[in-house]
C-alpha atoms as a PDB file:
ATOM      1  CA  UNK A   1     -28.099  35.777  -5.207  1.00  0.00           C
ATOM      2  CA  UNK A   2     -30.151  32.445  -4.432  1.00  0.00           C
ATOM      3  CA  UNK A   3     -27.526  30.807  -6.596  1.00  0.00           C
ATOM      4  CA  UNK A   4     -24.761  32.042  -5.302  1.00  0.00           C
ATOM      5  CA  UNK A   5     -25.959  30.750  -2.037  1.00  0.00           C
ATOM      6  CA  UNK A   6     -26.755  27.292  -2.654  1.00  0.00           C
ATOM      7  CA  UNK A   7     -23.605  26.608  -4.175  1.00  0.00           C
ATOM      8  CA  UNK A   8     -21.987  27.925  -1.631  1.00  0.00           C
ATOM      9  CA  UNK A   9     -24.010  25.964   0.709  1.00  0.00           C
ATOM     10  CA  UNK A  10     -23.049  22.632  -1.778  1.00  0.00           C
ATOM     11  CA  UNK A  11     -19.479  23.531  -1.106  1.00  0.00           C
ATOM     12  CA  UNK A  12     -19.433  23.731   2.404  1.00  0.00           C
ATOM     13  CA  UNK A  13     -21.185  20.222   2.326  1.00  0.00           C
ATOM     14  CA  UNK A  14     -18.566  18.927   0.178  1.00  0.00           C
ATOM     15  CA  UNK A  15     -15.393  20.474   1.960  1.00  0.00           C
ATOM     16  CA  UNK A  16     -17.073  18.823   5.301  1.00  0.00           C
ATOM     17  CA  UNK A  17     -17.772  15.812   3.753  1.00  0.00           C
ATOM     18  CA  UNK A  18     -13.989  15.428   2.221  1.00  0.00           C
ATOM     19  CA  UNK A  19     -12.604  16.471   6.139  1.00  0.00           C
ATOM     20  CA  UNK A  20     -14.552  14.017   7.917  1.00  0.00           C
ATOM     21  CA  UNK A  21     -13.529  11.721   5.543  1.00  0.00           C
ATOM     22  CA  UNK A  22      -9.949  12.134   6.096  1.00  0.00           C
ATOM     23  CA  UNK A  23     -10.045  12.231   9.768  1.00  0.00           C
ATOM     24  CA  UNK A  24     -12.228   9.302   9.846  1.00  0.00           C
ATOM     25  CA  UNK A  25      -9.802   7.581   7.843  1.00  0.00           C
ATOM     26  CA  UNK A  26      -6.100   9.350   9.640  1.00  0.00           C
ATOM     27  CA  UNK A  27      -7.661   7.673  13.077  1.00  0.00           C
ATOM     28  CA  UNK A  28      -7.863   4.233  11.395  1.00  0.00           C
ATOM     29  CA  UNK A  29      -6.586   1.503  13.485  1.00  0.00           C
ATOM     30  CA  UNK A  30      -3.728  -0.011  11.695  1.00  0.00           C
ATOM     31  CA  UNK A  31      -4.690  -3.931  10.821  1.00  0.00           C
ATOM     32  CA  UNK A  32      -2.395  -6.539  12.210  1.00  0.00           C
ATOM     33  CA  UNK A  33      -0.822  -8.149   9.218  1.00  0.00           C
ATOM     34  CA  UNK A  34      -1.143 -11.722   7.979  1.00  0.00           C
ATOM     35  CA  UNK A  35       1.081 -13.979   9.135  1.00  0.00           C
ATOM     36  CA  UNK A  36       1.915 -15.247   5.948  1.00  0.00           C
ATOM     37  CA  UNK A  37       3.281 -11.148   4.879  1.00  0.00           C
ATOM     38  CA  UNK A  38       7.004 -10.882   5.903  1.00  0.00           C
ATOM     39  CA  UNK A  39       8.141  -8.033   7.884  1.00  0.00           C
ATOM     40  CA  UNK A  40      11.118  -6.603   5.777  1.00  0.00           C
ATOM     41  CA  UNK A  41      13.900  -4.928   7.047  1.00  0.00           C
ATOM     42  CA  UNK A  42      17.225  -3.222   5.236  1.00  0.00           C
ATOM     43  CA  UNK A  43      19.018  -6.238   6.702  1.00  0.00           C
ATOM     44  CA  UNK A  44      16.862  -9.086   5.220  1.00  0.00           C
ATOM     45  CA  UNK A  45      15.561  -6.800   2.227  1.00  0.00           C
ATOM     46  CA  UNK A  46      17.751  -8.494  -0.385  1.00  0.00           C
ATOM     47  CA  UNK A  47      17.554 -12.634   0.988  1.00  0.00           C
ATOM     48  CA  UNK A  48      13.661 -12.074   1.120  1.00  0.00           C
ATOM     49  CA  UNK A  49      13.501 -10.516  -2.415  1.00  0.00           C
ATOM     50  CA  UNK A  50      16.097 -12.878  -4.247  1.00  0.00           C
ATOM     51  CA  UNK A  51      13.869 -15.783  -5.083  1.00  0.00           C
ATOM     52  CA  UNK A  52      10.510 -16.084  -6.448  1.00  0.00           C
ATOM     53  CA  UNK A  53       8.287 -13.598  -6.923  1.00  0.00           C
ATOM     54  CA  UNK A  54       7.469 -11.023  -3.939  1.00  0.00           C
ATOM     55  CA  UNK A  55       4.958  -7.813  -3.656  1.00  0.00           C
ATOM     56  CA  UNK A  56       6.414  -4.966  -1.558  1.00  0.00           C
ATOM     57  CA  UNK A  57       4.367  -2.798   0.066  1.00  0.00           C
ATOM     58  CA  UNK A  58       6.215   0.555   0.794  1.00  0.00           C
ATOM     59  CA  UNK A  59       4.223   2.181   3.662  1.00  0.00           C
ATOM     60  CA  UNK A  60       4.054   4.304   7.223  1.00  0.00           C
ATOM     61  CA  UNK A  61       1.834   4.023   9.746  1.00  0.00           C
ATOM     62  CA  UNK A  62       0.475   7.823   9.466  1.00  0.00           C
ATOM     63  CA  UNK A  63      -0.296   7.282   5.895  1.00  0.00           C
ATOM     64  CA  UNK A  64      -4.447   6.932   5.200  1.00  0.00           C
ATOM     65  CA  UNK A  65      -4.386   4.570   2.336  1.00  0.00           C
ATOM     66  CA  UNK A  66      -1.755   2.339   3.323  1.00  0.00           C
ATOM     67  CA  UNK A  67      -4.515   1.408   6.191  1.00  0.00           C
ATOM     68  CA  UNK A  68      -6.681   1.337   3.820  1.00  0.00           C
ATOM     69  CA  UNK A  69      -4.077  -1.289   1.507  1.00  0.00           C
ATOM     70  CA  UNK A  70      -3.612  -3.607   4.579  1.00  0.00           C
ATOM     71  CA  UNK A  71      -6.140  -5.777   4.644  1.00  0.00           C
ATOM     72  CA  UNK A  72      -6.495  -5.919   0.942  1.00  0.00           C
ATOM     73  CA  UNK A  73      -3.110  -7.206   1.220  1.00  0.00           C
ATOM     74  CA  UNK A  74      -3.640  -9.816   4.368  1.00  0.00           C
ATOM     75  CA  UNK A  75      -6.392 -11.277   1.683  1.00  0.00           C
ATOM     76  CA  UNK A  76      -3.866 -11.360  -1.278  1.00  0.00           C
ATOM     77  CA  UNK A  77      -1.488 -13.128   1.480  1.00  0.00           C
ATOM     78  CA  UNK A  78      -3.918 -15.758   2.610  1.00  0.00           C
ATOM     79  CA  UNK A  79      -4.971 -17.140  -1.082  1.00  0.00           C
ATOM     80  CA  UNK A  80      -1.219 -17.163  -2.947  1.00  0.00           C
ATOM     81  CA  UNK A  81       0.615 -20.060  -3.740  1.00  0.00           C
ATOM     82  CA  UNK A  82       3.580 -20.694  -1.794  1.00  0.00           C
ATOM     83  CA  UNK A  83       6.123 -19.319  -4.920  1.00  0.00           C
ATOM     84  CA  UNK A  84       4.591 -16.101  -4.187  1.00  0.00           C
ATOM     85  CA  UNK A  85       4.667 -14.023  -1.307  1.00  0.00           C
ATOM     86  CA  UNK A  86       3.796 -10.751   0.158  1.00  0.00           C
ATOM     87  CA  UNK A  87       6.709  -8.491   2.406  1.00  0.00           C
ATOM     88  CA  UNK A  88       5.993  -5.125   3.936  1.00  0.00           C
ATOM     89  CA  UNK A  89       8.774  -2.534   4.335  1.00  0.00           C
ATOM     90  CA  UNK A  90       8.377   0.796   6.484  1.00  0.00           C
ATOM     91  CA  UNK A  91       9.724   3.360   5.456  1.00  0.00           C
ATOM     92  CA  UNK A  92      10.100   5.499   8.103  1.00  0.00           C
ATOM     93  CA  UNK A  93      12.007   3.057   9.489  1.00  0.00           C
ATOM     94  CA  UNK A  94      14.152   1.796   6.322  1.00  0.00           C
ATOM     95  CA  UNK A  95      14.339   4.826   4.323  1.00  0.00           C
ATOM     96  CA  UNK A  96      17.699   3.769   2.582  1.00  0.00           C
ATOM     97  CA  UNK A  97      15.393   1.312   1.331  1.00  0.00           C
ATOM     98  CA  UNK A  98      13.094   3.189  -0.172  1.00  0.00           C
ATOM     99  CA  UNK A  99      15.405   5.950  -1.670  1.00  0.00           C
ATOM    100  CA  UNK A 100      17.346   2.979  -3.612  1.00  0.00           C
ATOM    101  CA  UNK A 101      14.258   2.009  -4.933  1.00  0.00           C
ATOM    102  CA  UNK A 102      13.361   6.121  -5.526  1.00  0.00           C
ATOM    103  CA  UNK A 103       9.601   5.567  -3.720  1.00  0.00           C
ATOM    104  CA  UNK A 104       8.880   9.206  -3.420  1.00  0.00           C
ATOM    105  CA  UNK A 105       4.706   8.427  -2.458  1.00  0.00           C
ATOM    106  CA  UNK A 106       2.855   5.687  -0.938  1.00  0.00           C
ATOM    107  CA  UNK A 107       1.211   3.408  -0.668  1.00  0.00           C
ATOM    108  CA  UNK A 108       3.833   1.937  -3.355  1.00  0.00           C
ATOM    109  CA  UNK A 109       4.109  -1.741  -4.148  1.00  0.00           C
ATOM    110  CA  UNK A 110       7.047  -3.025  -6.229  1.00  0.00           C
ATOM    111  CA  UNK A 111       6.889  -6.762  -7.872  1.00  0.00           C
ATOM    112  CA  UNK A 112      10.067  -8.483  -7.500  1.00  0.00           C
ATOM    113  CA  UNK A 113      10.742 -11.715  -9.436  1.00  0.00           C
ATOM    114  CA  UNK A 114      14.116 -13.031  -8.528  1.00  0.00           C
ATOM    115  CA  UNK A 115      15.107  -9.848  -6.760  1.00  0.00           C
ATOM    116  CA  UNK A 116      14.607  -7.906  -9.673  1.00  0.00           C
ATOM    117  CA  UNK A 117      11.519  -4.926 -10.243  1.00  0.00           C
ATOM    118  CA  UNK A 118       9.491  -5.851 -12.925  1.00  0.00           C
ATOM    119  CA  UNK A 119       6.663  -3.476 -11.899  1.00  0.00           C
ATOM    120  CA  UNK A 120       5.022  -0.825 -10.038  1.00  0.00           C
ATOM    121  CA  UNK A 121       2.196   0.197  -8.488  1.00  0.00           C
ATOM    122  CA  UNK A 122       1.475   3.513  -6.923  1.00  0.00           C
ATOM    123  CA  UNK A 123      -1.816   4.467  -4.506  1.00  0.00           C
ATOM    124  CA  UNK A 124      -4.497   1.805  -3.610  1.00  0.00           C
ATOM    125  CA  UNK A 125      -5.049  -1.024  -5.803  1.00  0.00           C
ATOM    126  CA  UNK A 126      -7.404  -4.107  -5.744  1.00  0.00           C
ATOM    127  CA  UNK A 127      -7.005  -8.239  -4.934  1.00  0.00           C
ATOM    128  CA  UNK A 128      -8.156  -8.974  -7.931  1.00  0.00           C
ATOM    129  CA  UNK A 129      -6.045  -6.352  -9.551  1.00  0.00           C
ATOM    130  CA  UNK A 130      -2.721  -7.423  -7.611  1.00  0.00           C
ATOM    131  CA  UNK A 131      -3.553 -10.956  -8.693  1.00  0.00           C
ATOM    132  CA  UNK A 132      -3.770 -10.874 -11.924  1.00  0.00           C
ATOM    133  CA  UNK A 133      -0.576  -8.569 -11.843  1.00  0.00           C
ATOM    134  CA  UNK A 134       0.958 -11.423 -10.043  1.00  0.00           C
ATOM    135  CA  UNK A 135       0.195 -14.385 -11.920  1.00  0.00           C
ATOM    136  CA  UNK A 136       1.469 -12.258 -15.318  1.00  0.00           C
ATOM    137  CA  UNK A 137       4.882 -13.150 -13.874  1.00  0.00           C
END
């Protein structure tokens, strides 16, 4: 019976923990971006992506971990070198975008070398690990 109640009471702690968690994180001011990340659009998607090599960041601004992926990214931003670059697309506002491109969850980030995909990342990833992703290229 004393069992059953302290795990009980361990769960309860846990399933609080998790929720204040996720509201902390779903009120999240979203971080200005870098100047150096360019704002994509479905009109400029293709000129942006057609030289050198570019990381896309598919996001929205209700998602959790895309706040949680910008200012990861506005540090990636600051210390590349000038052949590569950063872009953001929403897509709640480009979603022909992201269906050509079949993102079905986000935070996704697509690197493009010469307006071609050459990879993929899905959910929240490091500088260091979107660097050395980057300079594979």
């Amino acid at each position: 019976m004393i069992t059953g109640v302290v795990i009980l009471g361990v769960l309860l702690a846990f399933f609080g923990y998790i929720y204040y968690s996720m509201q902390k994180m779903k009120n999240a001011p979203i971080v200005a971006d870098n100047p150096k990340i360019k704002n994509l659009t479905e009109q400029n998607f293709n000129q942006q992506t057609k030289n050198g090599v570019i990381l896309v960041d598919f996001w929205a601004s209700w998602c959790a971990p895309c706040k949680m992926m910008a200012p990861i990214l506005n540090e990636l931003a600051e210390e590349l070198k000038a052949s590569n670059t950063v872009g953001k697309l929403n897509v709640e506002q480009y979603q022909a975008v992201a269906a050509r491109f079949k993102v079905r969850s986000i935070p996704t980030m697509i690197l493009f070398k010469d307006g071609k995909e050459v990879n993929r990342f899905v959910g929240i990833k490091s500088k260091e690990f979107l660097l050395k992703e980057m300079a594979r290229i």
